[in-house]
Protein backbone atom coordinates (compact mmCIF):
# COMPACT_ATOMS: atom_id res chain seq x y z
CA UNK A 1 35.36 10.41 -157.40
CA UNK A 2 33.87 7.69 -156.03
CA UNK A 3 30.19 8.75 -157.45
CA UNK A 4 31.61 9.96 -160.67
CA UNK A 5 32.84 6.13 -160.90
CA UNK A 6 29.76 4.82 -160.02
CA UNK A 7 27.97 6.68 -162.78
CA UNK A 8 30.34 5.50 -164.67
CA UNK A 9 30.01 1.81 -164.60
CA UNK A 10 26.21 2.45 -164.27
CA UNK A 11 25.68 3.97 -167.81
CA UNK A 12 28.53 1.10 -168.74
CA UNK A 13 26.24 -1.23 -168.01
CA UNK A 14 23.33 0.61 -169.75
CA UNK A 15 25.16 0.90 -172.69
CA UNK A 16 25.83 -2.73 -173.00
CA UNK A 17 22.23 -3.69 -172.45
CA UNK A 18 21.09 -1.34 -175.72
CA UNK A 19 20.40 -3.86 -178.36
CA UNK A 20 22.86 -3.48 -180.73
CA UNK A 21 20.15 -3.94 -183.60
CA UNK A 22 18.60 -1.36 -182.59
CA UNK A 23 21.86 0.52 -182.39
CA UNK A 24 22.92 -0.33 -185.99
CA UNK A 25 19.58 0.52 -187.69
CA UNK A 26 19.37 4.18 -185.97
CA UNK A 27 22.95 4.52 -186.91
CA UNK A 28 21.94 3.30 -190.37
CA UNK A 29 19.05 5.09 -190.81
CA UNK A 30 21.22 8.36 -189.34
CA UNK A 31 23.99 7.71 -192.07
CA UNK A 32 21.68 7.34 -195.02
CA UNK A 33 19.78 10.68 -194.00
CA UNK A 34 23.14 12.62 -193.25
CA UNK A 35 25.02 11.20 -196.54
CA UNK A 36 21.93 10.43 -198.98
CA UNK A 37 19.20 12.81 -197.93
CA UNK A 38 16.68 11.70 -200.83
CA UNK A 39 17.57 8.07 -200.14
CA UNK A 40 17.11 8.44 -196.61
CA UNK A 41 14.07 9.79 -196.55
CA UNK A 42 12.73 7.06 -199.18
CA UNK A 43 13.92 4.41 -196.98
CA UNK A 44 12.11 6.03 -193.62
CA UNK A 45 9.20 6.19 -195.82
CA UNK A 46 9.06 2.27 -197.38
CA UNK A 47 10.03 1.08 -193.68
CA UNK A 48 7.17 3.44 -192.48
CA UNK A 49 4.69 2.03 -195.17
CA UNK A 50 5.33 -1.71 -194.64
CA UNK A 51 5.09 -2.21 -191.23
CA UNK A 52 1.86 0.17 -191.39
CA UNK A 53 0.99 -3.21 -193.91
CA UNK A 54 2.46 -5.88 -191.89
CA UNK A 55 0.99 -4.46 -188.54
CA UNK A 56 -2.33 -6.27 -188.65
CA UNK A 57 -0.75 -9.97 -189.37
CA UNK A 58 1.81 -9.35 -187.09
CA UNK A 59 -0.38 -8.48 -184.05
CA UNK A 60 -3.06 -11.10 -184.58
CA UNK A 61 -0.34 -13.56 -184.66
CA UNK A 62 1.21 -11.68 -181.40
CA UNK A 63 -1.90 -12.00 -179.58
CA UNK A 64 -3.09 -15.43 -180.13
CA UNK A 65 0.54 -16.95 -179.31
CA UNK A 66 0.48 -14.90 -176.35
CA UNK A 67 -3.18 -15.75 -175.39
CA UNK A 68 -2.32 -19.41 -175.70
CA UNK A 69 0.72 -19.34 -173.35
CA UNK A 70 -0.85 -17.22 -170.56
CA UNK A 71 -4.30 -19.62 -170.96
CA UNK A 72 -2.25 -22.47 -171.28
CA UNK A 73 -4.18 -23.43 -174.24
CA UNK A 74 -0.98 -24.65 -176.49
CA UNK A 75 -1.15 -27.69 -174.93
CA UNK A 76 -4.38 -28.20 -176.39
CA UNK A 77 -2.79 -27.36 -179.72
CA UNK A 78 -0.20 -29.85 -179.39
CA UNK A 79 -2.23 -32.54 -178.40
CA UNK A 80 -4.31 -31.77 -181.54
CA UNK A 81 -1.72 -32.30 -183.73
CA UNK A 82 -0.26 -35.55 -182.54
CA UNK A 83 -0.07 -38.41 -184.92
CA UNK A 84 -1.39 -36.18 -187.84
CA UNK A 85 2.04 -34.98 -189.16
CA UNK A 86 1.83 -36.53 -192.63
CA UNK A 87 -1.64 -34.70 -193.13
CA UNK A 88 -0.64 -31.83 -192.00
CA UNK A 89 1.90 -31.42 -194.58
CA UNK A 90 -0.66 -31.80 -196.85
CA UNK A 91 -3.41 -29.12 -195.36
CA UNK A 92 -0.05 -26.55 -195.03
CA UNK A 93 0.93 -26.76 -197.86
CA UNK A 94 -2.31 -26.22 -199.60
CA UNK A 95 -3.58 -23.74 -197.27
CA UNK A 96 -0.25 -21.91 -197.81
CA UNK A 97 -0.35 -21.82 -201.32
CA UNK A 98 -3.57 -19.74 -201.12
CA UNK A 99 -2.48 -17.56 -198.26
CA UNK A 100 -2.31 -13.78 -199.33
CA UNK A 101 1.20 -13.40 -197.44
CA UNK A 102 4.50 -12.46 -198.95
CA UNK A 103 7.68 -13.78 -197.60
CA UNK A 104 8.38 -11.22 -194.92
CA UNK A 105 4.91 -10.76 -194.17
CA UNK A 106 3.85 -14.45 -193.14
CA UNK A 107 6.96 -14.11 -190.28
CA UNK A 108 5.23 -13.35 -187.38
CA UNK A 109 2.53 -15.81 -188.25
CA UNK A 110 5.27 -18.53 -188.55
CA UNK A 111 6.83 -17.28 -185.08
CA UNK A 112 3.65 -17.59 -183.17
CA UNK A 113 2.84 -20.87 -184.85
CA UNK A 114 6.28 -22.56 -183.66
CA UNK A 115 5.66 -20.62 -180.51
CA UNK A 116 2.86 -22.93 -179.93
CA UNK A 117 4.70 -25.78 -180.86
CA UNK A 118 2.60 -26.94 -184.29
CA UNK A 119 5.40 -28.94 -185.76
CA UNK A 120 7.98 -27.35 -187.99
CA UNK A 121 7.77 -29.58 -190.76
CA UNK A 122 3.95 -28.66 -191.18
CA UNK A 123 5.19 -24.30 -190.32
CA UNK A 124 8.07 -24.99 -192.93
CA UNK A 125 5.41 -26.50 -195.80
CA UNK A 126 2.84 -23.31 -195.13
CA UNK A 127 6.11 -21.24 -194.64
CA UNK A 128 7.46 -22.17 -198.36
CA UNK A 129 4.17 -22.40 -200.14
CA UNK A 130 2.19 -18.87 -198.62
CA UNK A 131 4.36 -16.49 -200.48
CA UNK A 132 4.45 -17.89 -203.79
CA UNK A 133 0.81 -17.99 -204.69
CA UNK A 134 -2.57 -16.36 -203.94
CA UNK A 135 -5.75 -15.61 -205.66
CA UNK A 136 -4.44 -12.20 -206.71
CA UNK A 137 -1.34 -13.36 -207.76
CA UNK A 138 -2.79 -15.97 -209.81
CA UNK A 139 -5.02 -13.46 -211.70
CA UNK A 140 -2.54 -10.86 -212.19
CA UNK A 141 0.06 -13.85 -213.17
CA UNK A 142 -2.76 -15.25 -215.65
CA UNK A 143 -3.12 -11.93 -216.99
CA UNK A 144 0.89 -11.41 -217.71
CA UNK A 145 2.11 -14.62 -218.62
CA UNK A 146 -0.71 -16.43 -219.17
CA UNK A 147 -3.19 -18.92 -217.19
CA UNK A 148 -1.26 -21.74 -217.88
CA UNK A 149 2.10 -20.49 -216.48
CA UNK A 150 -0.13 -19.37 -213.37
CA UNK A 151 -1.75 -22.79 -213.39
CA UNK A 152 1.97 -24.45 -213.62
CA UNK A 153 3.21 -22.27 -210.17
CA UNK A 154 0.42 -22.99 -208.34
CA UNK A 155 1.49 -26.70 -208.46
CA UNK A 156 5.16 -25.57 -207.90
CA UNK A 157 4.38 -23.80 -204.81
CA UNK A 158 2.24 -27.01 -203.56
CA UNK A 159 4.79 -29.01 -204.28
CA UNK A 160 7.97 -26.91 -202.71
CA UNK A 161 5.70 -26.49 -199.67
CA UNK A 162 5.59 -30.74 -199.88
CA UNK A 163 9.55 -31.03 -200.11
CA UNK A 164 10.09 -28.63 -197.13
CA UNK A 165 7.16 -30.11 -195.20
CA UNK A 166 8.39 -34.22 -196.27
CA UNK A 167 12.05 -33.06 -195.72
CA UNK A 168 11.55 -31.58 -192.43
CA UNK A 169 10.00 -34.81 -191.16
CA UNK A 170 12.71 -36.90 -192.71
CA UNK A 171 15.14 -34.54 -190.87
CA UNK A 172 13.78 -34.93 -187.56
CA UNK A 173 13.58 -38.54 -187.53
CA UNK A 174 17.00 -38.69 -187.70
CA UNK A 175 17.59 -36.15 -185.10
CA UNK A 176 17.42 -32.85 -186.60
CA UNK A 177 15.94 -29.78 -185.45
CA UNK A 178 14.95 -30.07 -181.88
CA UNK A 179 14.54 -26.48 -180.71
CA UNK A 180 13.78 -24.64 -184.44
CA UNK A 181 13.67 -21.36 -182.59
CA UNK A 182 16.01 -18.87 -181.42
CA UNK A 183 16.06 -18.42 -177.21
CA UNK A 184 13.98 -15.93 -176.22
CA UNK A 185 11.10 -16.40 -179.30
CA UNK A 186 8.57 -19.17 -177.17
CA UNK A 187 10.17 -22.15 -176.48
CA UNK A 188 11.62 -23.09 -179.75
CA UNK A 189 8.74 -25.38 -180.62
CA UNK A 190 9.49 -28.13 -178.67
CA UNK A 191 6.18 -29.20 -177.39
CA UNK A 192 7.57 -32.18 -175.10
CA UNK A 193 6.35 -30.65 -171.71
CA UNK A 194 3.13 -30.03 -173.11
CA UNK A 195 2.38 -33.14 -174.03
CA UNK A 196 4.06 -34.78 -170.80
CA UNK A 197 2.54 -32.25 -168.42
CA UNK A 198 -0.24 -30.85 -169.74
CA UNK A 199 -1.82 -27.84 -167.89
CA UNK A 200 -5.29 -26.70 -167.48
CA UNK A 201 -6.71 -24.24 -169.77
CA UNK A 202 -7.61 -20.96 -168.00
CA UNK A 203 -9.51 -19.34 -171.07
CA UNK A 204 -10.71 -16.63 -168.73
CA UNK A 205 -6.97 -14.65 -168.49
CA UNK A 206 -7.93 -11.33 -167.77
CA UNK A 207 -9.59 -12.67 -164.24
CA UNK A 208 -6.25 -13.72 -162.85
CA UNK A 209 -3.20 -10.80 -162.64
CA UNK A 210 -0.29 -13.38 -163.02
CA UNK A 211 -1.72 -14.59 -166.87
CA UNK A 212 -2.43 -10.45 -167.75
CA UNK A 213 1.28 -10.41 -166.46
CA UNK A 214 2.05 -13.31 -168.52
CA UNK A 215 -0.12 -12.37 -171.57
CA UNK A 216 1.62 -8.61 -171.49
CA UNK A 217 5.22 -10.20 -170.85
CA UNK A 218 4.87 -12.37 -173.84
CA UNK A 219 3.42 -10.14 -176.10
CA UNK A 220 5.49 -7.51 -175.33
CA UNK A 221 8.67 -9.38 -175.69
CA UNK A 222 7.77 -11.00 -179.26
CA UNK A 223 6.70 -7.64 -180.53
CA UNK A 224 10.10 -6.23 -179.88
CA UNK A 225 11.77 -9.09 -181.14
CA UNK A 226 9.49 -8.88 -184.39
CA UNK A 227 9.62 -5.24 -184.98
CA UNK A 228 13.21 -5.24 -184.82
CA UNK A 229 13.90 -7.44 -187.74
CA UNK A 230 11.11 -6.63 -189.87
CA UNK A 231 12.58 -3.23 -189.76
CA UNK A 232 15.73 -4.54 -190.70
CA UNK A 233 14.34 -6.54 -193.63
CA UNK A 234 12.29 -3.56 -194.63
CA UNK A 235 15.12 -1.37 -194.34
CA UNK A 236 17.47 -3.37 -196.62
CA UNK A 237 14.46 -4.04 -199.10
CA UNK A 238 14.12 -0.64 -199.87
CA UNK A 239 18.26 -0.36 -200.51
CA UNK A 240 17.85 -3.15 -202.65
CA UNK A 241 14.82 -1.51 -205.01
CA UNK A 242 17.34 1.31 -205.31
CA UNK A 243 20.64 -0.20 -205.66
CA UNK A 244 20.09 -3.35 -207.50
CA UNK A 245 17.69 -2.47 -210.81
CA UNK A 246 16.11 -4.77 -212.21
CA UNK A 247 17.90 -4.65 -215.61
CA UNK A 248 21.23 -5.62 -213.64
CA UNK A 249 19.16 -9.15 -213.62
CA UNK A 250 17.92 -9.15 -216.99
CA UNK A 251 21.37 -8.99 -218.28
CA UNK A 252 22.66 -12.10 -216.57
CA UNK A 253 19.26 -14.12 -217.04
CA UNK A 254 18.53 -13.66 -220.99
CA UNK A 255 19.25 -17.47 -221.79
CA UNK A 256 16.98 -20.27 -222.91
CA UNK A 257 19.60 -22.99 -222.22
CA UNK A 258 18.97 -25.36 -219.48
CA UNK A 259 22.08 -24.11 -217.66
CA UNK A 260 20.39 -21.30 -217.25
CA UNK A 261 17.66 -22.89 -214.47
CA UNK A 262 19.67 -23.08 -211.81
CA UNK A 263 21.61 -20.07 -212.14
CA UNK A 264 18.19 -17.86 -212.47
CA UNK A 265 17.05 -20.08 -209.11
CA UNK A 266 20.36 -18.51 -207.17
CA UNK A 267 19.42 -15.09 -208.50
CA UNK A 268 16.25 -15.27 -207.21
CA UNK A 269 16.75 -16.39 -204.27
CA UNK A 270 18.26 -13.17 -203.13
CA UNK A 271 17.16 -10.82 -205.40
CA UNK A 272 14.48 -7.99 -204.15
CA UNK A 273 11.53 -8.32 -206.77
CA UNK A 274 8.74 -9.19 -205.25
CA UNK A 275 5.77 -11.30 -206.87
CA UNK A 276 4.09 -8.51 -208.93
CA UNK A 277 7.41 -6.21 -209.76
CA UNK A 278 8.93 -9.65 -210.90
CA UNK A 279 6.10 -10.60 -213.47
CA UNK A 280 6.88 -7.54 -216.22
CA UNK A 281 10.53 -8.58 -215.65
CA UNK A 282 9.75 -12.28 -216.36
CA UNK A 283 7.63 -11.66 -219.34
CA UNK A 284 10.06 -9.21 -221.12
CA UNK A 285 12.70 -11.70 -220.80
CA UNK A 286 10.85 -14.29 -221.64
CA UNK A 287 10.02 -12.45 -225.18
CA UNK A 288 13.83 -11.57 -225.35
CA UNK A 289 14.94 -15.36 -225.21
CA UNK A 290 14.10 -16.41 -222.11
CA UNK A 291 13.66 -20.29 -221.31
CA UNK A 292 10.32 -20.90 -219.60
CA UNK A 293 11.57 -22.72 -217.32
CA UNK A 294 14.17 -20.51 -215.75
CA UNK A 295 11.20 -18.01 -215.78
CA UNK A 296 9.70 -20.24 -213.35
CA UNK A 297 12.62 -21.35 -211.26
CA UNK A 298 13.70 -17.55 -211.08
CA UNK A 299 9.87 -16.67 -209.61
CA UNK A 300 9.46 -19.63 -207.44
CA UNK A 301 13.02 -18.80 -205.79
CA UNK A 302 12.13 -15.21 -205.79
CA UNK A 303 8.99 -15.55 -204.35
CA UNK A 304 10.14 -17.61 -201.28
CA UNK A 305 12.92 -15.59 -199.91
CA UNK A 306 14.57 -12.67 -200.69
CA UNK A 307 17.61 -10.85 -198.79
CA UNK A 308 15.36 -8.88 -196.62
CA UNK A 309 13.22 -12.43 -196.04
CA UNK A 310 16.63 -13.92 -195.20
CA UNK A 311 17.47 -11.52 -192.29
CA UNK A 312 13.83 -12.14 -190.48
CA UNK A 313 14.58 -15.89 -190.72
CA UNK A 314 17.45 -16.42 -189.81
CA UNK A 315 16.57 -13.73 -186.73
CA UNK A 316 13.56 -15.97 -186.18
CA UNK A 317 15.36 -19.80 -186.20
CA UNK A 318 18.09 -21.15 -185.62
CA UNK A 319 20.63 -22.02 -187.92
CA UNK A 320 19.90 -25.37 -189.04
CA UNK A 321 16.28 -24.26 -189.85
CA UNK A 322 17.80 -21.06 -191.52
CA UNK A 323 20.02 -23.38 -193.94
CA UNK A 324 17.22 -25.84 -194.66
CA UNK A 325 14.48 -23.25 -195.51
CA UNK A 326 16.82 -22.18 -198.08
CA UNK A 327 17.87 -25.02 -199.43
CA UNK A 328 14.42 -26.59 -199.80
CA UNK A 329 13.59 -23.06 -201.46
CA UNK A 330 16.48 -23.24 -203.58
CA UNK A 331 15.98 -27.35 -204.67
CA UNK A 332 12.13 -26.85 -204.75
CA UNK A 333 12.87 -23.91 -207.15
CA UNK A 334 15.12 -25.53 -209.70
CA UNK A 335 12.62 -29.00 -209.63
CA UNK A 336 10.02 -26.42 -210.29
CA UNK A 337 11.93 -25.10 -213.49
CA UNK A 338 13.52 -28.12 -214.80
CA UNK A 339 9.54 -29.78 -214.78
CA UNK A 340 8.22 -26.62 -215.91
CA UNK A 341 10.67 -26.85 -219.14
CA UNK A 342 10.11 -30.55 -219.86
CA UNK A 343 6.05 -29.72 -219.51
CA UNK A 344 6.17 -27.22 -222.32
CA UNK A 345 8.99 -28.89 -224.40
């Protein structure tokens, strides 16, 4: 009795140390292939597919904020970016809006650049701006809806990447956002004992066991931790392609009034089209009544965040960063549309 009670409590405990994510999405993923079949095995498929796509950004980004704690070389990249904050904006926002990653796929990159501790209001500009705008998006944008309406998004992602990245800074000085990340994803970006206590850098890692350990431990960890909710966002991403059709969106959004800005802005937000599938969308309604400037606010919000993008954020940081990155996506993406509208008359 007494060893029957011991195994007992022993796969208690093992129980309660199964992440429950990982619980739910097997569960999930059990469910869909039990009730939906065909579903199911479109959603295994999709998941399959875009982690295949995200796996090379997400383990470059793995291994160079791993590399950098076990060689101690983030303190070098912290003491770089002292007293360049304003100009860093700048460069994030720019480089971001030229970046060929979409919203979910730029999260790892974000995670190991907090990890590091480059300052959030610089990660926030680049994390706004990358997923709105790249050269093949501003072809294949030019080519639907015309160079000028590329031309005019460009400049919107820019300038939401310059609101998050401006806002950030204005937020911090007044206390804000100390630790952006969650426990257990690097430090949380707070770079304070870097700077106080700098280490030496040990570029040479694979000499000494204890920064292998280190590099592996690290690595490791933030893969799981990365995997886990880009499955997630994957998972619901494909739900959404099935479950909410486009046409659902073209019903509510077929207004030229100026109302209609801000209301295509909070249907983007959340809504599952991503940058390409959204374009045929925008154009039809545009040519069905369509204001062109909830076109824009309804791509720019789009483009930023989805659902799916949501659930890897808000994973990622911590709530006040979660909140913030959506409402400088949400602002930034109404601004866009209202100037947009006043551009074209």
């Amino acid at each position: 009795m007494t060893a029957l009670a011991l195994q007992l409590r022993t796969a208690a405990r093992n129980w309660r140390a199964l992440d429950p994510v990982w619980l739910a999405l097997a569960a999930g993923l059990a469910a869909l292939l039990v009730l939906v079949p065909a579903q199911g095995a479109k959603s295994v498929g999709f998941v399959a597919d875009h982690l295949l796509r995200a796996a090379p950004v997400l383990l470059v980004a793995i291994a160079v904020a791993a590399y950098a704690k076990a060689s101690n070389a983030d303190h070098l990249i912290v003491r770089a970016f002292q007293g360049r904050e304003a100009l860093m904006v700048v460069f994030a926002a720019l480089v971001g809006a030229l970046s060929p990653f979409c919203s979910c796929g730029v999260i790892p990159l974000i995670a190991a650049l907090l990890a590091i501790g480059v300052p959030l209001s610089a990660v926030m500009a680049f994390w706004l701006a990358s997923p709105l705008m790249d050269p093949t998006m501003f072809a294949v944008t030019s080519g639907v809806l015309g160079i000028g309406f590329a031309t005019a998004k460009t400049v919107a992602a820019i300038a939401v990447g310059l609101l998050g990245g401006y806002g950030v800074m204005a937020l911090q000085a007044a206390g804000a956002f100390r630790e952006p990340l969650r426990e257990g994803i690097g430090n949380g970006g707070c770079a304070g004992s870097r700077i106080r206590q700098p280490k030496p850098v040990r570029w040479g890692i694979w000499r000494e066991a204890a920064r292998r350990q280190a590099f592996a431990k690290e690595a490791r960890g933030t893969l799981l931790f990365l995997g886990k909710w880009l499955t997630v966002a994957f998972l619901l991403e494909s739900l959404m392609a099935t479950y909410v059709p486009a046409s659902a969106i073209a019903t509510v959004l077929g207004s030229d009034s100026w109302a209609a800005i801000p209301l295509a802005a909070f249907i983007g937000l959340p809504a599952y089209l991503n940058g390409y599938a959204a374009l045929p969308l925008v154009n039809g309604l545009m040519g069905s009544g369509m204001g062109a400037g909830a076109a824009m606010a309804f791509l720019v919000a789009g483009g930023v965040s989805s659902i799916p993008a949501m659930i890897a954020v808000y994973a990622l940081a911590r709530l006040p960063v979660f909140l913030a990155y959506l409402g400088f996506a949400l602002v930034g993406s109404i601004l866009s549309g209202y100037a947009y509208q006043l551009y074209v008359g």
